[in-house]
N, C-alpha and C. Protein backbone atom coordinates (compact mmCIF):
# COMPACT_ATOMS: atom_id res chain seq x y z
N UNK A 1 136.45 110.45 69.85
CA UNK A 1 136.39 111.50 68.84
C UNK A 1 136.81 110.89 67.51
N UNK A 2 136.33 111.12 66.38
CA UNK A 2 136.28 110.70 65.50
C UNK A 2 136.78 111.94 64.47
N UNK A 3 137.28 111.93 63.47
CA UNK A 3 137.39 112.80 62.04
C UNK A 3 137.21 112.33 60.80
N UNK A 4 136.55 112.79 60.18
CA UNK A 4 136.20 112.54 58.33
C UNK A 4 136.41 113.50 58.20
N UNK A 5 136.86 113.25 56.69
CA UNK A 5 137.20 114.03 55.52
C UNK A 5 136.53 113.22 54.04
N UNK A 6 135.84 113.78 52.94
CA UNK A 6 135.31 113.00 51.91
C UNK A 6 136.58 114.17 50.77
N UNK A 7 137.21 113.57 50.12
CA UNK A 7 138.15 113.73 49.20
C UNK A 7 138.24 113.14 47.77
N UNK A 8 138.61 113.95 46.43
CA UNK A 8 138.79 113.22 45.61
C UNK A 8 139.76 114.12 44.98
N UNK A 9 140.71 113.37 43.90
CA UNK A 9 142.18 113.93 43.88
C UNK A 9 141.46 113.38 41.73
N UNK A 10 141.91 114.62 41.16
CA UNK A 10 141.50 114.38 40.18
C UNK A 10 143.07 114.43 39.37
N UNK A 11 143.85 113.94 38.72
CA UNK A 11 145.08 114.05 37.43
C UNK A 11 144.75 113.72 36.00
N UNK A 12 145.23 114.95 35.49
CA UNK A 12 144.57 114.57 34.29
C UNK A 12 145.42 115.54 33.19
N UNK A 13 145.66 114.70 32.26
CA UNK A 13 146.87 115.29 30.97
C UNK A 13 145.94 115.77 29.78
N UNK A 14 146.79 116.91 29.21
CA UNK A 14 145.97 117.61 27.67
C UNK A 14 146.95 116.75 27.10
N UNK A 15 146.48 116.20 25.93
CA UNK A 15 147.15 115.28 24.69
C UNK A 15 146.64 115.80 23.56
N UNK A 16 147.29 116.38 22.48
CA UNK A 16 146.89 116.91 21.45
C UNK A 16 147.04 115.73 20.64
N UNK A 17 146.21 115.15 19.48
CA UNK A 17 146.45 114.76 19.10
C UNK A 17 147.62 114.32 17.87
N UNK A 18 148.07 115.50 16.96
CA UNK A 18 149.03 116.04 16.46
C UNK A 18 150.47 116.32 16.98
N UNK A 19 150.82 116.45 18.11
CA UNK A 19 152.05 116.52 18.86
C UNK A 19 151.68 115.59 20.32
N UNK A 20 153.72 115.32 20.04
CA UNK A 20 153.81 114.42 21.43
C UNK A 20 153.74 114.68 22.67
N UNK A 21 153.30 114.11 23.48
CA UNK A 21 153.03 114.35 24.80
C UNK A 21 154.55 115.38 25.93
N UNK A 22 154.32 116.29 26.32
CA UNK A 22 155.39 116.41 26.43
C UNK A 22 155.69 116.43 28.03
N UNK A 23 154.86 116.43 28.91
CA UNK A 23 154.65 116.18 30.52
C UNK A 23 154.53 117.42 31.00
N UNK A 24 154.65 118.40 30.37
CA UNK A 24 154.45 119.54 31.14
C UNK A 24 152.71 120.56 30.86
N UNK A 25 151.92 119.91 30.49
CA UNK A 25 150.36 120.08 30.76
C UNK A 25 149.50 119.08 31.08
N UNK A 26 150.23 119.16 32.76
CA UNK A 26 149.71 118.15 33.74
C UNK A 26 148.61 119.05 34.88
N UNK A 27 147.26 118.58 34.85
CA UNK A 27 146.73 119.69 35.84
C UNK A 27 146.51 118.17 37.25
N UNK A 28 146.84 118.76 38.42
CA UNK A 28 146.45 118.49 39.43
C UNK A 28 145.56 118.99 40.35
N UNK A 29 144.42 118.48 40.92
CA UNK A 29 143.36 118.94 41.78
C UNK A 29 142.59 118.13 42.58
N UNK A 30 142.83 118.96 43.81
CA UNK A 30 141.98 118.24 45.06
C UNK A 30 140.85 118.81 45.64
N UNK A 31 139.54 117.84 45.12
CA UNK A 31 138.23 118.46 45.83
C UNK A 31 138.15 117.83 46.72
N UNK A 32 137.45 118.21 47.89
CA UNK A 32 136.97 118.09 48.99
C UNK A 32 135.17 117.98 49.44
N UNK A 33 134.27 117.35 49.62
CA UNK A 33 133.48 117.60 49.85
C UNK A 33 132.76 118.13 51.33
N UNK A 34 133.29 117.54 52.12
CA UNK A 34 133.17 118.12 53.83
C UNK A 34 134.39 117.65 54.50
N UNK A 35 134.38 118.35 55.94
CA UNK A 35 135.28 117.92 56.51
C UNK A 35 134.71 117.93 57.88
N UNK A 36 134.44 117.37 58.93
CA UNK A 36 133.78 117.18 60.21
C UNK A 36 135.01 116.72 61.29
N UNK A 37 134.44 116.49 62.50
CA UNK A 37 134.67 115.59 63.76
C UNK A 37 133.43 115.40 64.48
N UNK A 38 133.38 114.37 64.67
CA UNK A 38 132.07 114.08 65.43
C UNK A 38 132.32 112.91 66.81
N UNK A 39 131.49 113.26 67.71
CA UNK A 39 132.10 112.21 69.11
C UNK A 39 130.94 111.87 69.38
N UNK A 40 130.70 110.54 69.92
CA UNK A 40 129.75 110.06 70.38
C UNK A 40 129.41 110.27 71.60
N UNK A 41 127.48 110.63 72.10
CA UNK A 41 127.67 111.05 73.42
C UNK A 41 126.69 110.25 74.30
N UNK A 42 126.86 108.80 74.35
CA UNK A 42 126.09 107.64 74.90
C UNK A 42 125.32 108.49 76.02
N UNK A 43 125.75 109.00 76.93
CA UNK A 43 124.41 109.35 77.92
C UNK A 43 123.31 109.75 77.22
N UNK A 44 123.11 110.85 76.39
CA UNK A 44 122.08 111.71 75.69
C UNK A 44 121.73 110.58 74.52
N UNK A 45 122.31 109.62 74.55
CA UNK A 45 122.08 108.92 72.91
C UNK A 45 122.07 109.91 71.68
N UNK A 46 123.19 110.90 71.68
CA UNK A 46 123.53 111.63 70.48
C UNK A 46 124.54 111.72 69.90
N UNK A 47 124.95 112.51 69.04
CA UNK A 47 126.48 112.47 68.67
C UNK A 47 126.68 114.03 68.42
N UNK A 48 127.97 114.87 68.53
CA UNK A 48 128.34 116.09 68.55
C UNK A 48 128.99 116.13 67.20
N UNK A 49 128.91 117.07 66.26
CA UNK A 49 129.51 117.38 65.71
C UNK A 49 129.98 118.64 65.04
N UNK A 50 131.22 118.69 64.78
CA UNK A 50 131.88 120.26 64.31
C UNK A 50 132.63 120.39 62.94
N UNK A 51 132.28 121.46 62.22
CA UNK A 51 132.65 121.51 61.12
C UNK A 51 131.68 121.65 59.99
N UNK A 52 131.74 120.97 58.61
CA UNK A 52 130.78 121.07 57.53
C UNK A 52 130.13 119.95 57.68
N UNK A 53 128.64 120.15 57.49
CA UNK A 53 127.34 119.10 58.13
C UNK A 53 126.39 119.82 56.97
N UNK A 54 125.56 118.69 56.96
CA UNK A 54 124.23 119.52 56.15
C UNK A 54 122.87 118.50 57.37
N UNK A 55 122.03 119.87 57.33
CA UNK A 55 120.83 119.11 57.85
C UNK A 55 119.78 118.65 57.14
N UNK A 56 119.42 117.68 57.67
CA UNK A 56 118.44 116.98 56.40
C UNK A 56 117.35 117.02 57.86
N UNK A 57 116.07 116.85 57.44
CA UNK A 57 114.79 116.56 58.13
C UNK A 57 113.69 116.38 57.61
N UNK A 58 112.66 116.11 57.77
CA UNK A 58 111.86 115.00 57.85
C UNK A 58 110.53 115.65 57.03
N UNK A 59 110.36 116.79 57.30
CA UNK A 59 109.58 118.05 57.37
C UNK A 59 110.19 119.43 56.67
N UNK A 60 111.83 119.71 56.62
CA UNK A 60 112.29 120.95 55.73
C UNK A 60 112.91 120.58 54.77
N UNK A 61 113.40 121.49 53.68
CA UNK A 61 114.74 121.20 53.00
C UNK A 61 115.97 121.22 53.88
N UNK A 62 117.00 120.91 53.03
CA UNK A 62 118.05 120.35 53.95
C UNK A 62 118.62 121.59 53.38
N UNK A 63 120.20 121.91 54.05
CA UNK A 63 121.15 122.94 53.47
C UNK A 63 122.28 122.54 54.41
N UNK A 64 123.34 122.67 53.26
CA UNK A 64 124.75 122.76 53.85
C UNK A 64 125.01 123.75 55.04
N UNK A 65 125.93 123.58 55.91
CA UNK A 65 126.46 124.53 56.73
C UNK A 65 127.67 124.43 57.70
N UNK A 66 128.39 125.35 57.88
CA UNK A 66 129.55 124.89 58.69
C UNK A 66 129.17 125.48 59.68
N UNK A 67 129.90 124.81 60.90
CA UNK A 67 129.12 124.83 62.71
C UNK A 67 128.99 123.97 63.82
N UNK A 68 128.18 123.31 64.10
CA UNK A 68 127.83 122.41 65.07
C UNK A 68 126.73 121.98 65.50
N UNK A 69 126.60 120.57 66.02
CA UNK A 69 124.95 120.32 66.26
C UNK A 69 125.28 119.32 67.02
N UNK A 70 124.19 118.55 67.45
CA UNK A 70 124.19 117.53 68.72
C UNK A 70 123.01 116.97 68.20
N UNK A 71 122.84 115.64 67.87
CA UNK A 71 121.44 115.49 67.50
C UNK A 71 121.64 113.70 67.37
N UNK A 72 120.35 113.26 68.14
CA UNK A 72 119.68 112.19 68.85
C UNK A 72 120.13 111.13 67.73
N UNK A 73 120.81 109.97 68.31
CA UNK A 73 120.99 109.30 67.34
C UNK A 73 120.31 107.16 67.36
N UNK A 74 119.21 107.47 66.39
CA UNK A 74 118.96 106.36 66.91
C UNK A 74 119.63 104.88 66.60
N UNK A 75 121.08 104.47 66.21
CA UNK A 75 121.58 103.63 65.91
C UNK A 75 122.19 103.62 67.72
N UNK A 76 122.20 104.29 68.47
CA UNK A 76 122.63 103.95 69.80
C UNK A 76 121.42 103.27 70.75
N UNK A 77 120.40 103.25 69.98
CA UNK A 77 119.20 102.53 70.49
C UNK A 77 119.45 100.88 70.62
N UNK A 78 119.03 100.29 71.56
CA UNK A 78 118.89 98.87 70.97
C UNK A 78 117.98 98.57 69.96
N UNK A 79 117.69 97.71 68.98
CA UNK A 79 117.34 97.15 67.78
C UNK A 79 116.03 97.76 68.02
N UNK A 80 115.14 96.77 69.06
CA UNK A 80 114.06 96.29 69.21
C UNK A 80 113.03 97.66 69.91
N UNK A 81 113.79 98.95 70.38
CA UNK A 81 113.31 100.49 70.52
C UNK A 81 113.24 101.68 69.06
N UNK A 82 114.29 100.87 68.36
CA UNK A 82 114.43 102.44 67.25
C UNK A 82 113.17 102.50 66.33
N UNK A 83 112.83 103.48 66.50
CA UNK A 83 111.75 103.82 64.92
C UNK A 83 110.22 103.89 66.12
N UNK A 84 109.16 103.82 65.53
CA UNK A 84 108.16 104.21 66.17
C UNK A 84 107.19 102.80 66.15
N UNK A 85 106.92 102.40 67.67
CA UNK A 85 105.74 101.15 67.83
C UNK A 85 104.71 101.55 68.85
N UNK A 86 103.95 101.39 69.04
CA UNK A 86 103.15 101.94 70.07
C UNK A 86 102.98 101.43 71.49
N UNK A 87 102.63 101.65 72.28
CA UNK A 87 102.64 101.39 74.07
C UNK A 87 101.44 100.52 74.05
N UNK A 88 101.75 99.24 74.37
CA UNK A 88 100.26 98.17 74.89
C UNK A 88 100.52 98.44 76.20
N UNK A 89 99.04 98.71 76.67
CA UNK A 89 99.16 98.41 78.45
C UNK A 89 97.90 97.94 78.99
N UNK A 90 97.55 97.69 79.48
CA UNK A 90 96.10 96.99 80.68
C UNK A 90 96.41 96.54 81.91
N UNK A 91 96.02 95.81 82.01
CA UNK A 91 95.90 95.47 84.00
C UNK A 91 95.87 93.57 83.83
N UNK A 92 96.54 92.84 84.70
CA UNK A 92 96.66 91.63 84.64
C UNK A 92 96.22 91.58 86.28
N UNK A 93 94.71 90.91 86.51
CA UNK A 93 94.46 90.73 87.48
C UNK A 93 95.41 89.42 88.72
N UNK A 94 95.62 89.02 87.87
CA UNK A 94 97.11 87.78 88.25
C UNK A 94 98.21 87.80 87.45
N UNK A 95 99.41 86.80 87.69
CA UNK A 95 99.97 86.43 86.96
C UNK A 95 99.47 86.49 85.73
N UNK A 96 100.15 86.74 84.33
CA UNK A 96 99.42 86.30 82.84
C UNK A 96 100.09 86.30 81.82
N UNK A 97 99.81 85.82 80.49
CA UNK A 97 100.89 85.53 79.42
C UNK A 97 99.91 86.71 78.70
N UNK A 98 100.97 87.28 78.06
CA UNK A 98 99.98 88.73 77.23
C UNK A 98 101.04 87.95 75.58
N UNK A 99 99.68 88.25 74.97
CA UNK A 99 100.13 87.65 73.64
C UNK A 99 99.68 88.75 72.73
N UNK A 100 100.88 89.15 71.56
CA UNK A 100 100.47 90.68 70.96
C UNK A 100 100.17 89.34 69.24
N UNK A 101 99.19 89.76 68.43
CA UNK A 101 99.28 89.18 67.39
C UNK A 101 98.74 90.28 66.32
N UNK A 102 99.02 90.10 65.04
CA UNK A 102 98.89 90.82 63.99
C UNK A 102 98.28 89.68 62.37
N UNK A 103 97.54 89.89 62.14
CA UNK A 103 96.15 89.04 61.07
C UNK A 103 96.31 87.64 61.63
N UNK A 104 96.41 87.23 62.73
CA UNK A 104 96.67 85.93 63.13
C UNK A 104 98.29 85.56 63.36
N UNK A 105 99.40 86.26 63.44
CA UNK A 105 100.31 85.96 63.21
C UNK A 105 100.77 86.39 64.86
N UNK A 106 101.72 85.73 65.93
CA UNK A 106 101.76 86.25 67.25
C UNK A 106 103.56 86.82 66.42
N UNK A 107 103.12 88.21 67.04
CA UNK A 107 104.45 89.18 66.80
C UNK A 107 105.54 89.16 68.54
N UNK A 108 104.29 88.85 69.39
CA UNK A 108 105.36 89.47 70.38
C UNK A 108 104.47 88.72 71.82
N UNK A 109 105.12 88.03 72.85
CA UNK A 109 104.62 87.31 74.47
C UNK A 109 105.30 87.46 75.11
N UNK A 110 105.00 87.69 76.37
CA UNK A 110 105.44 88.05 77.70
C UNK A 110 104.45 87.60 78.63
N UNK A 111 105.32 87.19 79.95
CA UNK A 111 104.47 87.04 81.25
C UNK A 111 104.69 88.31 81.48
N UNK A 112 103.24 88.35 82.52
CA UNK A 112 103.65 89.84 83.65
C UNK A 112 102.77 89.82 84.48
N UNK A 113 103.39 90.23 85.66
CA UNK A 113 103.13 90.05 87.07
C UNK A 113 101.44 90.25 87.32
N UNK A 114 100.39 90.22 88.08
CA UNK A 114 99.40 91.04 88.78
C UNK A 114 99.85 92.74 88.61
N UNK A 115 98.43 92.70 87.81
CA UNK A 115 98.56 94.70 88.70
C UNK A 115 98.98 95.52 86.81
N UNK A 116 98.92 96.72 86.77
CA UNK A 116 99.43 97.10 85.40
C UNK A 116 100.36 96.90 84.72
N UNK A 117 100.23 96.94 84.05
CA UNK A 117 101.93 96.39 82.87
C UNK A 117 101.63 97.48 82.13
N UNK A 118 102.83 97.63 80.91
CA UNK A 118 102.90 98.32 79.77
C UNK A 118 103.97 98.02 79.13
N UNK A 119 103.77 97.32 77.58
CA UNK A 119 105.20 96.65 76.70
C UNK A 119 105.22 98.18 75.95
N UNK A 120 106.32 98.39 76.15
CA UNK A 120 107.21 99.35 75.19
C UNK A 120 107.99 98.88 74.28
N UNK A 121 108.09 97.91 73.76
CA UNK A 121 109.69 97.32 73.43
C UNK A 121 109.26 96.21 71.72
N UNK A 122 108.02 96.53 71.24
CA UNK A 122 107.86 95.80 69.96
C UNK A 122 108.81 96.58 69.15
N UNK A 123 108.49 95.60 67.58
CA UNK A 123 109.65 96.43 66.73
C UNK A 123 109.04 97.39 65.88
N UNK A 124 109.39 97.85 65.34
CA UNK A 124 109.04 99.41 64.50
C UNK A 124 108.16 98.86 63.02
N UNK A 125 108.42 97.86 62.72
CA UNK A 125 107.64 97.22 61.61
C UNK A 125 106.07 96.67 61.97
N UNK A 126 106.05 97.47 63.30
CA UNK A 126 104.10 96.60 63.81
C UNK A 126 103.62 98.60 63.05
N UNK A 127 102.50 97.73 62.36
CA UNK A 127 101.78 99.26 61.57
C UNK A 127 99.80 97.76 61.75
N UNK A 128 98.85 98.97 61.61
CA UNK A 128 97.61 98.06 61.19
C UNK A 128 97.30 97.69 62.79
N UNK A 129 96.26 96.96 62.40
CA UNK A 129 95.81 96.70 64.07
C UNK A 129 96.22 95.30 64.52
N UNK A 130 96.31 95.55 65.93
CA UNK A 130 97.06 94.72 66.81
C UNK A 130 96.07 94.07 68.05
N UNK A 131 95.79 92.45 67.82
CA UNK A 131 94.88 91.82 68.64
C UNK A 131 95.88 91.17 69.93
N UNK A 132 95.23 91.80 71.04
CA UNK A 132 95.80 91.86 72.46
C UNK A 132 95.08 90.60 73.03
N UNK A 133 95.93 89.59 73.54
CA UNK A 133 94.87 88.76 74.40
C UNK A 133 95.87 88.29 75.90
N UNK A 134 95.09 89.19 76.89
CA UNK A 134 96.03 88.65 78.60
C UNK A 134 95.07 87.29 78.92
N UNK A 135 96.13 86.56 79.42
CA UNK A 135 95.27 84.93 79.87
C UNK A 135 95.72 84.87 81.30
N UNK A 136 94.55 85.39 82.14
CA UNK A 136 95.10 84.98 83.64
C UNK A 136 95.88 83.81 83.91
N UNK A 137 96.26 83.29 85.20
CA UNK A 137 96.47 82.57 85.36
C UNK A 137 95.14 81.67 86.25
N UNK A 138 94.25 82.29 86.57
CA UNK A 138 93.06 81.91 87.07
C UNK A 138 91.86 81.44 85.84
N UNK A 139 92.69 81.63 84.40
CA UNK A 139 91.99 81.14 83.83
C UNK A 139 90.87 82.14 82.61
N UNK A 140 90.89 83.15 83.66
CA UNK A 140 90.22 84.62 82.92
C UNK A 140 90.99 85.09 81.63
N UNK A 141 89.92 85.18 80.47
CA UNK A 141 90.97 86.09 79.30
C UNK A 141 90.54 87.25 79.21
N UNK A 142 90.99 87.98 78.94
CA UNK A 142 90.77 89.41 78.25
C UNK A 142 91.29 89.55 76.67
N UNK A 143 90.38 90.24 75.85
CA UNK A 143 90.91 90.41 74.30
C UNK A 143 90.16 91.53 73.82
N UNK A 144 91.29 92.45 73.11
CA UNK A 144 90.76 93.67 72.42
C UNK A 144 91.76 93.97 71.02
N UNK A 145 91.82 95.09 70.78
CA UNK A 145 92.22 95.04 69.19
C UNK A 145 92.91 96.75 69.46
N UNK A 146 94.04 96.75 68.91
CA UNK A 146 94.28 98.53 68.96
C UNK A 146 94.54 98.54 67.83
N UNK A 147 94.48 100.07 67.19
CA UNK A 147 94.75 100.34 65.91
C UNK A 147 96.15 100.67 66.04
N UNK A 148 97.18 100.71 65.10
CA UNK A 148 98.63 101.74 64.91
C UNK A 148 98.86 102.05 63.45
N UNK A 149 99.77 103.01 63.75
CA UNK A 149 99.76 103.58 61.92
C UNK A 149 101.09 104.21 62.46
N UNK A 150 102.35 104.43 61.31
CA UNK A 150 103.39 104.53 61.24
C UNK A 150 104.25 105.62 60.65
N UNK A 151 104.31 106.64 60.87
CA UNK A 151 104.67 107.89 59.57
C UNK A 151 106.22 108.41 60.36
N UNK A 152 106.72 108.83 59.07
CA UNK A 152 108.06 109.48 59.70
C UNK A 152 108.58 109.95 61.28
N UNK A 153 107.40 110.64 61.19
CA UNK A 153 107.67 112.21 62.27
C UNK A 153 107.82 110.80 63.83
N UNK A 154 106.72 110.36 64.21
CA UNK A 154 106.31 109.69 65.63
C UNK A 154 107.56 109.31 66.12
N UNK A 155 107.40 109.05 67.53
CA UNK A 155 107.89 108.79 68.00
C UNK A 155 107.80 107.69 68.94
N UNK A 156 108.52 106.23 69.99
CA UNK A 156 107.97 105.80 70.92
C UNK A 156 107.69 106.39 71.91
N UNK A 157 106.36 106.49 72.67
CA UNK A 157 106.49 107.52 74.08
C UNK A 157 107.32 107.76 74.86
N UNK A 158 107.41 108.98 75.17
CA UNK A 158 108.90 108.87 76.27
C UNK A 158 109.90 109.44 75.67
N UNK A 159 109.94 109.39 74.08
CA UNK A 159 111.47 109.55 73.26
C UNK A 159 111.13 110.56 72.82
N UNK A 160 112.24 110.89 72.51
CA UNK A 160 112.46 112.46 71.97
C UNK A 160 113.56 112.56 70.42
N UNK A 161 113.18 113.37 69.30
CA UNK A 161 114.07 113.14 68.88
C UNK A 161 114.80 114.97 68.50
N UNK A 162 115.88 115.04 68.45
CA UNK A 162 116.13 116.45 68.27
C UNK A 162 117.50 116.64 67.15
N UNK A 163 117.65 117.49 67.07
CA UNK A 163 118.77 117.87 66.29
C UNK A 163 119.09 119.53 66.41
N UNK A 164 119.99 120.14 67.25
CA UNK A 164 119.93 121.05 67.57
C UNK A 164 121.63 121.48 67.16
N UNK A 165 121.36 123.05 65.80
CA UNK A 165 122.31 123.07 65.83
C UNK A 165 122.87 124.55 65.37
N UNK A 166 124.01 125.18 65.49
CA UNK A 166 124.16 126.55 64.96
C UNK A 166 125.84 126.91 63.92
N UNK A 167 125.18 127.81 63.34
CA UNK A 167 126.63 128.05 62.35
C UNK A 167 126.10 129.17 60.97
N UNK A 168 126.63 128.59 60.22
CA UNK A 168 126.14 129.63 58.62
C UNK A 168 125.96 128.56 57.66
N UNK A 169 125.24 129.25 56.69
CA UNK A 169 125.08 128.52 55.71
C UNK A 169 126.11 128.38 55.01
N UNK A 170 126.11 126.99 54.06
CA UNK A 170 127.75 127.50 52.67
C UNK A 170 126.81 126.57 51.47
N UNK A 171 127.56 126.82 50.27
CA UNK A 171 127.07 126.59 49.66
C UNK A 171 127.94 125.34 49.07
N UNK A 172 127.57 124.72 48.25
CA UNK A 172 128.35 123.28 47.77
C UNK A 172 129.88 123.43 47.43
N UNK A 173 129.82 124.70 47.17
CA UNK A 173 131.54 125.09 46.76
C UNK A 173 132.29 125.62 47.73
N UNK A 174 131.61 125.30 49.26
CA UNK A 174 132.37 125.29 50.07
C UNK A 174 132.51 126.86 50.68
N UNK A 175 131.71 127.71 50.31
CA UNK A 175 131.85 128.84 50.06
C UNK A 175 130.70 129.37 51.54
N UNK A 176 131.09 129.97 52.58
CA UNK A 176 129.86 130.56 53.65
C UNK A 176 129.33 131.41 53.00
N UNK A 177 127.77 131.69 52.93
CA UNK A 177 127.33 132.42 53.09
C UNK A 177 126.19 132.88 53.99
N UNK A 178 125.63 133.89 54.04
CA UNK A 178 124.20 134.45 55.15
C UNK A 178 125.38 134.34 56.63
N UNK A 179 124.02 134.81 57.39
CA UNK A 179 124.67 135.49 59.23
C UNK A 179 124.27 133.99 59.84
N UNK A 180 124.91 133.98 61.17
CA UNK A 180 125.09 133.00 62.01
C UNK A 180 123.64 132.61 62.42
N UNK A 181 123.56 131.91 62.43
CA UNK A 181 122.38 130.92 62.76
C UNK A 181 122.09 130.21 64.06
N UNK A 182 121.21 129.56 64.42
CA UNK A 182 121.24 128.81 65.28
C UNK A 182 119.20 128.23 65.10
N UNK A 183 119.27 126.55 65.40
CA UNK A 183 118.16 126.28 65.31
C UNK A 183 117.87 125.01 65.88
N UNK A 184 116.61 124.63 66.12
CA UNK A 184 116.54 123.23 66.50
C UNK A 184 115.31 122.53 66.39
């Protein structure tokens, strides 16, 4: 479990210019911008959190709110899964070295067994088309070309991304307003 707080402590003196300072028009003030706890929840690959949050997404405006949410976090991903790449798969009639390349450049090789395969695991920076070539081990090649294209929203197959969460709105001054909510 974790806690933040974002704080700033402002001091600050009136000085007339004409008379001496005399220490007693001293203003002190402490803003606050949120205050949370949030815990990490490795099974779900998400994180929980309670308190003042704003949601941001991909697709709405964002808005402050105090409450709670649970929502998919992809820095618990390993490197080489986060963000969106697409699924190569075919059939390796034998043993074979599958070689992924991009304008001539090899991005990504693997052996794999006889029988279907499917690489899930390129990095999120493959966008444009992608020349596939399996090299039996009998000597047979196979070569084709897939297209990919890259936009916010996608996802890798299989993954999910969510953010599910409920409370009220507030406004920057910290202030709730509107009825209880809940969304995802």
């Amino acid at each position: 479990m974790r806690a933040d707080w974002q704080t700033n402590y402002q001091h600050t003196r009136s000085n007339d210019d004409d008379e001496e300072f005399s220490g007693d028009d001293t203003q002190k003030k402490w803003e606050w911008s949120r205050y949370y706890a949030w815990r990490a929840l490795p099974s779900l690959k998400a994180k929980l959190a309670l308190g003042e949050d704003y949601l941001n997404s991909d697709i709405f405006d964002g808005f402050n709110y105090v409450g709670g949410s649970v929502s998919t976090d992809d820095q618990m991903l390993p490197p080489n899964l986060r963000g969106y790449a697409p699924d190569i798969s075919g059939v390796a009639h034998t043993t074979a070295k599958v070689t992924v390349s991009q304008m001539g450049r090899v991005i990504y090789e693997t052996q794999v067994p006889a029988g279907p395969f499917r690489i899930q695991d390129l990095g999120d920076s493959v966008s444009g088309t992608l020349h596939i070539r399996i090299e039996e081990q009998n000597g047979q090649v196979q070569e084709y070309d897939i297209s990919t294209a890259s936009m916010p929203y996608l996802t890798r197959p299989g993954q999910v991304r969510y953010k599910i969460m409920m409370g009220r709105p507030q406004e920057w001054g910290h202030h709730v307003e509107g009825e209880f909510f809940s969304g995802a």
